[in-house]
Protein backbone atom coordinates (compact mmCIF):
# COMPACT_ATOMS: atom_id res chain seq x y z
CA UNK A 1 4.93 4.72 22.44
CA UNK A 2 5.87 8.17 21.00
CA UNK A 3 3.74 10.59 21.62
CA UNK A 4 5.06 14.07 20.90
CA UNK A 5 1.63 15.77 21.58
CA UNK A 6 1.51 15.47 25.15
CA UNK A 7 -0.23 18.53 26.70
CA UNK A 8 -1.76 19.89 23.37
CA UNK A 9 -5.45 20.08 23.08
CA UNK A 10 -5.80 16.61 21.07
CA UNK A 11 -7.87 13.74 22.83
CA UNK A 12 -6.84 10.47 23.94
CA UNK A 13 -8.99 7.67 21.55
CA UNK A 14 -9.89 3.85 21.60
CA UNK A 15 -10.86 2.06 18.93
CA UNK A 16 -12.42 -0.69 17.58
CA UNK A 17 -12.48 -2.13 14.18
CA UNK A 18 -13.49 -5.69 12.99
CA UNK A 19 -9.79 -7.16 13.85
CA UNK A 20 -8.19 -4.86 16.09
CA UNK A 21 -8.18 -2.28 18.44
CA UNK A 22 -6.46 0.54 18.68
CA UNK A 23 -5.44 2.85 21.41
CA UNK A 24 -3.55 6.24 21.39
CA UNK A 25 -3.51 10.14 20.59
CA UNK A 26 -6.33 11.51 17.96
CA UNK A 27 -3.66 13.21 16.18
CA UNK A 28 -4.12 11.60 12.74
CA UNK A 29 -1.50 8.77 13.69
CA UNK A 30 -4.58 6.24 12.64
CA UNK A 31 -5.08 7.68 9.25
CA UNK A 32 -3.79 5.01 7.10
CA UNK A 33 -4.87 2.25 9.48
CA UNK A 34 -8.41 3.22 9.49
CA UNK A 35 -8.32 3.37 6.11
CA UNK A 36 -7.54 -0.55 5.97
CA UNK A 37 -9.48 -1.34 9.26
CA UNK A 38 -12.21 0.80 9.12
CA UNK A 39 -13.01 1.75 12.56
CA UNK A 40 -16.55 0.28 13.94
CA UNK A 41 -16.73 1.98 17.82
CA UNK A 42 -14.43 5.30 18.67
CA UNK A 43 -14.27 6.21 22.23
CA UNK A 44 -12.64 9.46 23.79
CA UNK A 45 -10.77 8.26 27.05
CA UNK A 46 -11.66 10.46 29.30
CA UNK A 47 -12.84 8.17 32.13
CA UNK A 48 -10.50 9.28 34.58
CA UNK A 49 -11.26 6.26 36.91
CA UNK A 50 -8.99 3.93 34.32
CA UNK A 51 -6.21 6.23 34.28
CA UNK A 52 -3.42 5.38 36.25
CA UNK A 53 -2.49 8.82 37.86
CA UNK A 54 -3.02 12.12 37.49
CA UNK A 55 0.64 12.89 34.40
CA UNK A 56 0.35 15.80 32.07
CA UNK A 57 3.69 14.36 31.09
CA UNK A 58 2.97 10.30 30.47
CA UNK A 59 0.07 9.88 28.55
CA UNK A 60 1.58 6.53 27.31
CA UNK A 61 2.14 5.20 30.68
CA UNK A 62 -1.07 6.73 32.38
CA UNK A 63 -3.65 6.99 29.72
CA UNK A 64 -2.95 4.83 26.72
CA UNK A 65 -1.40 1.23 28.80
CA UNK A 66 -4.22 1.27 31.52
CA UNK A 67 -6.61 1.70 27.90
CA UNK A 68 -5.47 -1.61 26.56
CA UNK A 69 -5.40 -3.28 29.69
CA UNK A 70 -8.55 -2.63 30.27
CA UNK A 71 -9.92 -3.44 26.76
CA UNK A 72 -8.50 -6.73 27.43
CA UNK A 73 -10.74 -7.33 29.99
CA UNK A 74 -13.60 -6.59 28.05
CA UNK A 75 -14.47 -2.41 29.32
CA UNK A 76 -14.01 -0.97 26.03
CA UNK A 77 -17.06 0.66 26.01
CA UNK A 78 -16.66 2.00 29.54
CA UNK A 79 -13.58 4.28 28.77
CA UNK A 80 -15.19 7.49 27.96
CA UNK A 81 -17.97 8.74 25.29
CA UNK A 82 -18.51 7.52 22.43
CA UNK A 83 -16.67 9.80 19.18
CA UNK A 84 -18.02 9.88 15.76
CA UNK A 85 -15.09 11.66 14.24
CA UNK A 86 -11.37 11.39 14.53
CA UNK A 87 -8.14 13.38 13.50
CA UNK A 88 -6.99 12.78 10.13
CA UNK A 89 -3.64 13.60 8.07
CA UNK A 90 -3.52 14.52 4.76
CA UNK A 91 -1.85 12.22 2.45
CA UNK A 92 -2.24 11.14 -1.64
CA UNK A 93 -4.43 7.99 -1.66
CA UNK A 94 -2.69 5.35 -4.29
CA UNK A 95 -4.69 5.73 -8.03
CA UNK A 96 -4.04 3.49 -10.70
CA UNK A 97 -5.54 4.50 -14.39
CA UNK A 98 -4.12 2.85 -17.01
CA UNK A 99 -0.77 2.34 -17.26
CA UNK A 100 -0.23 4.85 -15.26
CA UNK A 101 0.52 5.16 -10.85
CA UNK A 102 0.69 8.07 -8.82
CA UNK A 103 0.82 7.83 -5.24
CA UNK A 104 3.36 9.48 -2.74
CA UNK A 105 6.87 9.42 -0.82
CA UNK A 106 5.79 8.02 2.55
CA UNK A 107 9.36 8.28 4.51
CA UNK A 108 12.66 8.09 3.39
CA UNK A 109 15.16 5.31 5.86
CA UNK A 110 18.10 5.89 7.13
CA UNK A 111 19.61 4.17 4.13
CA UNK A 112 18.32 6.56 1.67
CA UNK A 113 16.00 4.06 0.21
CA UNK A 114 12.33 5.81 -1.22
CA UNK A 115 9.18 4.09 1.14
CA UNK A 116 6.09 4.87 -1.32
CA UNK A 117 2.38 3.83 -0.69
CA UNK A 118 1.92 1.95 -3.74
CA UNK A 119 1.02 -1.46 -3.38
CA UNK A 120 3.53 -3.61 -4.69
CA UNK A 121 1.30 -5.98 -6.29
CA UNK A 122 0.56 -3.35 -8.65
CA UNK A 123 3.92 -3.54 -10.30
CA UNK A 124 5.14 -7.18 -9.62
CA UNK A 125 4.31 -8.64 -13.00
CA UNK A 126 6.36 -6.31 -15.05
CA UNK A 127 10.52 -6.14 -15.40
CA UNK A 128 10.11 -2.07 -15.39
CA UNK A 129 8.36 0.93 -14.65
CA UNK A 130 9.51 4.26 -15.52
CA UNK A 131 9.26 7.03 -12.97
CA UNK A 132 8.76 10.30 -14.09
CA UNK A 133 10.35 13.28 -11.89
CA UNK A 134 10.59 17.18 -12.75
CA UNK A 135 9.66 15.96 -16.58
CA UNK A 136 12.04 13.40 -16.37
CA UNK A 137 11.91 9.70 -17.26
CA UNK A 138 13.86 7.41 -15.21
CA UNK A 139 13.51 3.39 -16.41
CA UNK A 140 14.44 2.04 -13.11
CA UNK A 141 13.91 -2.40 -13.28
CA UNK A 142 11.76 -4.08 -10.63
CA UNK A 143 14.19 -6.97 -8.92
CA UNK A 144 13.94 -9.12 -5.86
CA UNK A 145 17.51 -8.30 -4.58
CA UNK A 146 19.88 -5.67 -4.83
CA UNK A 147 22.60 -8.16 -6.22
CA UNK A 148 20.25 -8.03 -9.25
CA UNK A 149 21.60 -4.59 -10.17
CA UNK A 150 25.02 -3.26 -10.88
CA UNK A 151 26.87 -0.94 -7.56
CA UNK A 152 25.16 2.47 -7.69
CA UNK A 153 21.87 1.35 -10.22
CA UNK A 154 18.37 2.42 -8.77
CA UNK A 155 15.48 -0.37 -8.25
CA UNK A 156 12.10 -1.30 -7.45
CA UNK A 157 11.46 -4.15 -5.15
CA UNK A 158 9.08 -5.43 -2.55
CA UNK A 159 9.86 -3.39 0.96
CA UNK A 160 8.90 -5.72 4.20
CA UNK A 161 4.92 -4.34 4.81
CA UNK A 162 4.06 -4.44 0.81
CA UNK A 163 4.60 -1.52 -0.60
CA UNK A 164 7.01 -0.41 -3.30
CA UNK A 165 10.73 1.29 -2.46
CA UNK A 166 12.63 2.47 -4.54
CA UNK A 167 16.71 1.53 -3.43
CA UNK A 168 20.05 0.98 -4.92
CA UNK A 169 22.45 -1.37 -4.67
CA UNK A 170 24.93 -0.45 -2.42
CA UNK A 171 23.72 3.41 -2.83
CA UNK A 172 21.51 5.88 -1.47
CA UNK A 173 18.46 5.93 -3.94
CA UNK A 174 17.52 9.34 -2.62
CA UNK A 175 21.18 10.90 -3.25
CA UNK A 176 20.19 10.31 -6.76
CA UNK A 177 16.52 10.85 -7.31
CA UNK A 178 16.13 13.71 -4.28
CA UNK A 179 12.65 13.14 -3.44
CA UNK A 180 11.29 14.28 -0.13
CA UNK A 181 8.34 12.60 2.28
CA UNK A 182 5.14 13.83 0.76
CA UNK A 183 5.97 14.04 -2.74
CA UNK A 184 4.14 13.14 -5.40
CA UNK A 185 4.73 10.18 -7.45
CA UNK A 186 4.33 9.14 -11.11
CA UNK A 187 5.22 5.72 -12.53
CA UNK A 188 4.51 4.58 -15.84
CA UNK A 189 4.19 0.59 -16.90
């Protein structure tokens, strides 16, 4: 676990939705998972008797693992008091109107290819979708493999967790287009 807020004033949460549960900081890191597994019971975890030491340094290791152990055996509700609200980040929610998609630049990789949260099943019956950038129009095709494109050419495809990326074959896709994490973004179908 990475937890860069160690000794800031943000609580340690558990939670449980219908499917999962969830253990870590309250730091909005559960923002978009909450918004697909809407949370049911949130509990601060500030029973001290579950921690495992006494760290300001290792909340993963002496907070967060002894939480999911213990869930496991069945003490969720005996971590700490009940919360009814949690940390949030701000981020543009996916709209579809039309023909038209805006939603935002997630992350960029390592490999310069454009992670967006727009559902890919939004696009996946057409051949293209224009974006539109600084009043720009960019036709960029929708393909299943980068082979499908000449060297250098810009596409849309499925990324692993089901969410449009924009890439290139053999190319950085953000050396062209230039986009940054938490931009907005416009497609047209």
């Amino acid at each position: 676990m990475v937890d860069y807020g160690v000794g800031s004033s943000r609580k340690a949460i558990a939670a449980k939705t219908e499917n999962y549960y969830f253990v870590g900081p309250d730091n909005g890191i559960f923002t978009l998972a909450f918004e697909i597994e809407k949370p049911i019971e949130i509990r601060e975890l500030n029973n001290k008797e579950f921690y495992y030491g006494d760290s300001q340094t290792f909340h993963g290791r002496d907070i967060f693992s002894p939480a999911a152990a213990y869930i496991h055996l069945g003490k969720f509700e005996q971590l700490g008091d009940q919360l009814y609200n949690y940390g949030t980040l701000p981020y543009i929610k996916p709209k579809r109107s039309g023909n038209n998609i805006r939603g935002e630049i997630a992350y960029i990789d390592k490999f310069g290819n454009i992670e967006t949260n727009i559902p890919y099943d939004w696009i996946k019956d057409f051949e293209k979708v224009t974006i539109v950038k600084n009043r720009k129009r960019i036709e960029i095709p929708i393909a299943n493999y980068y082979s499908e494109v000449e060297k250098g050419q810009l596409l849309l495809h499925n990324d692993s967790t089901g969410y449009v990326e924009i890439a290139a074959n053999q190319y950085r896709a953000n050396d062209i287009l230039k986009f940054n994490t938490g931009d907005l973004l416009e497609l047209i179908l």
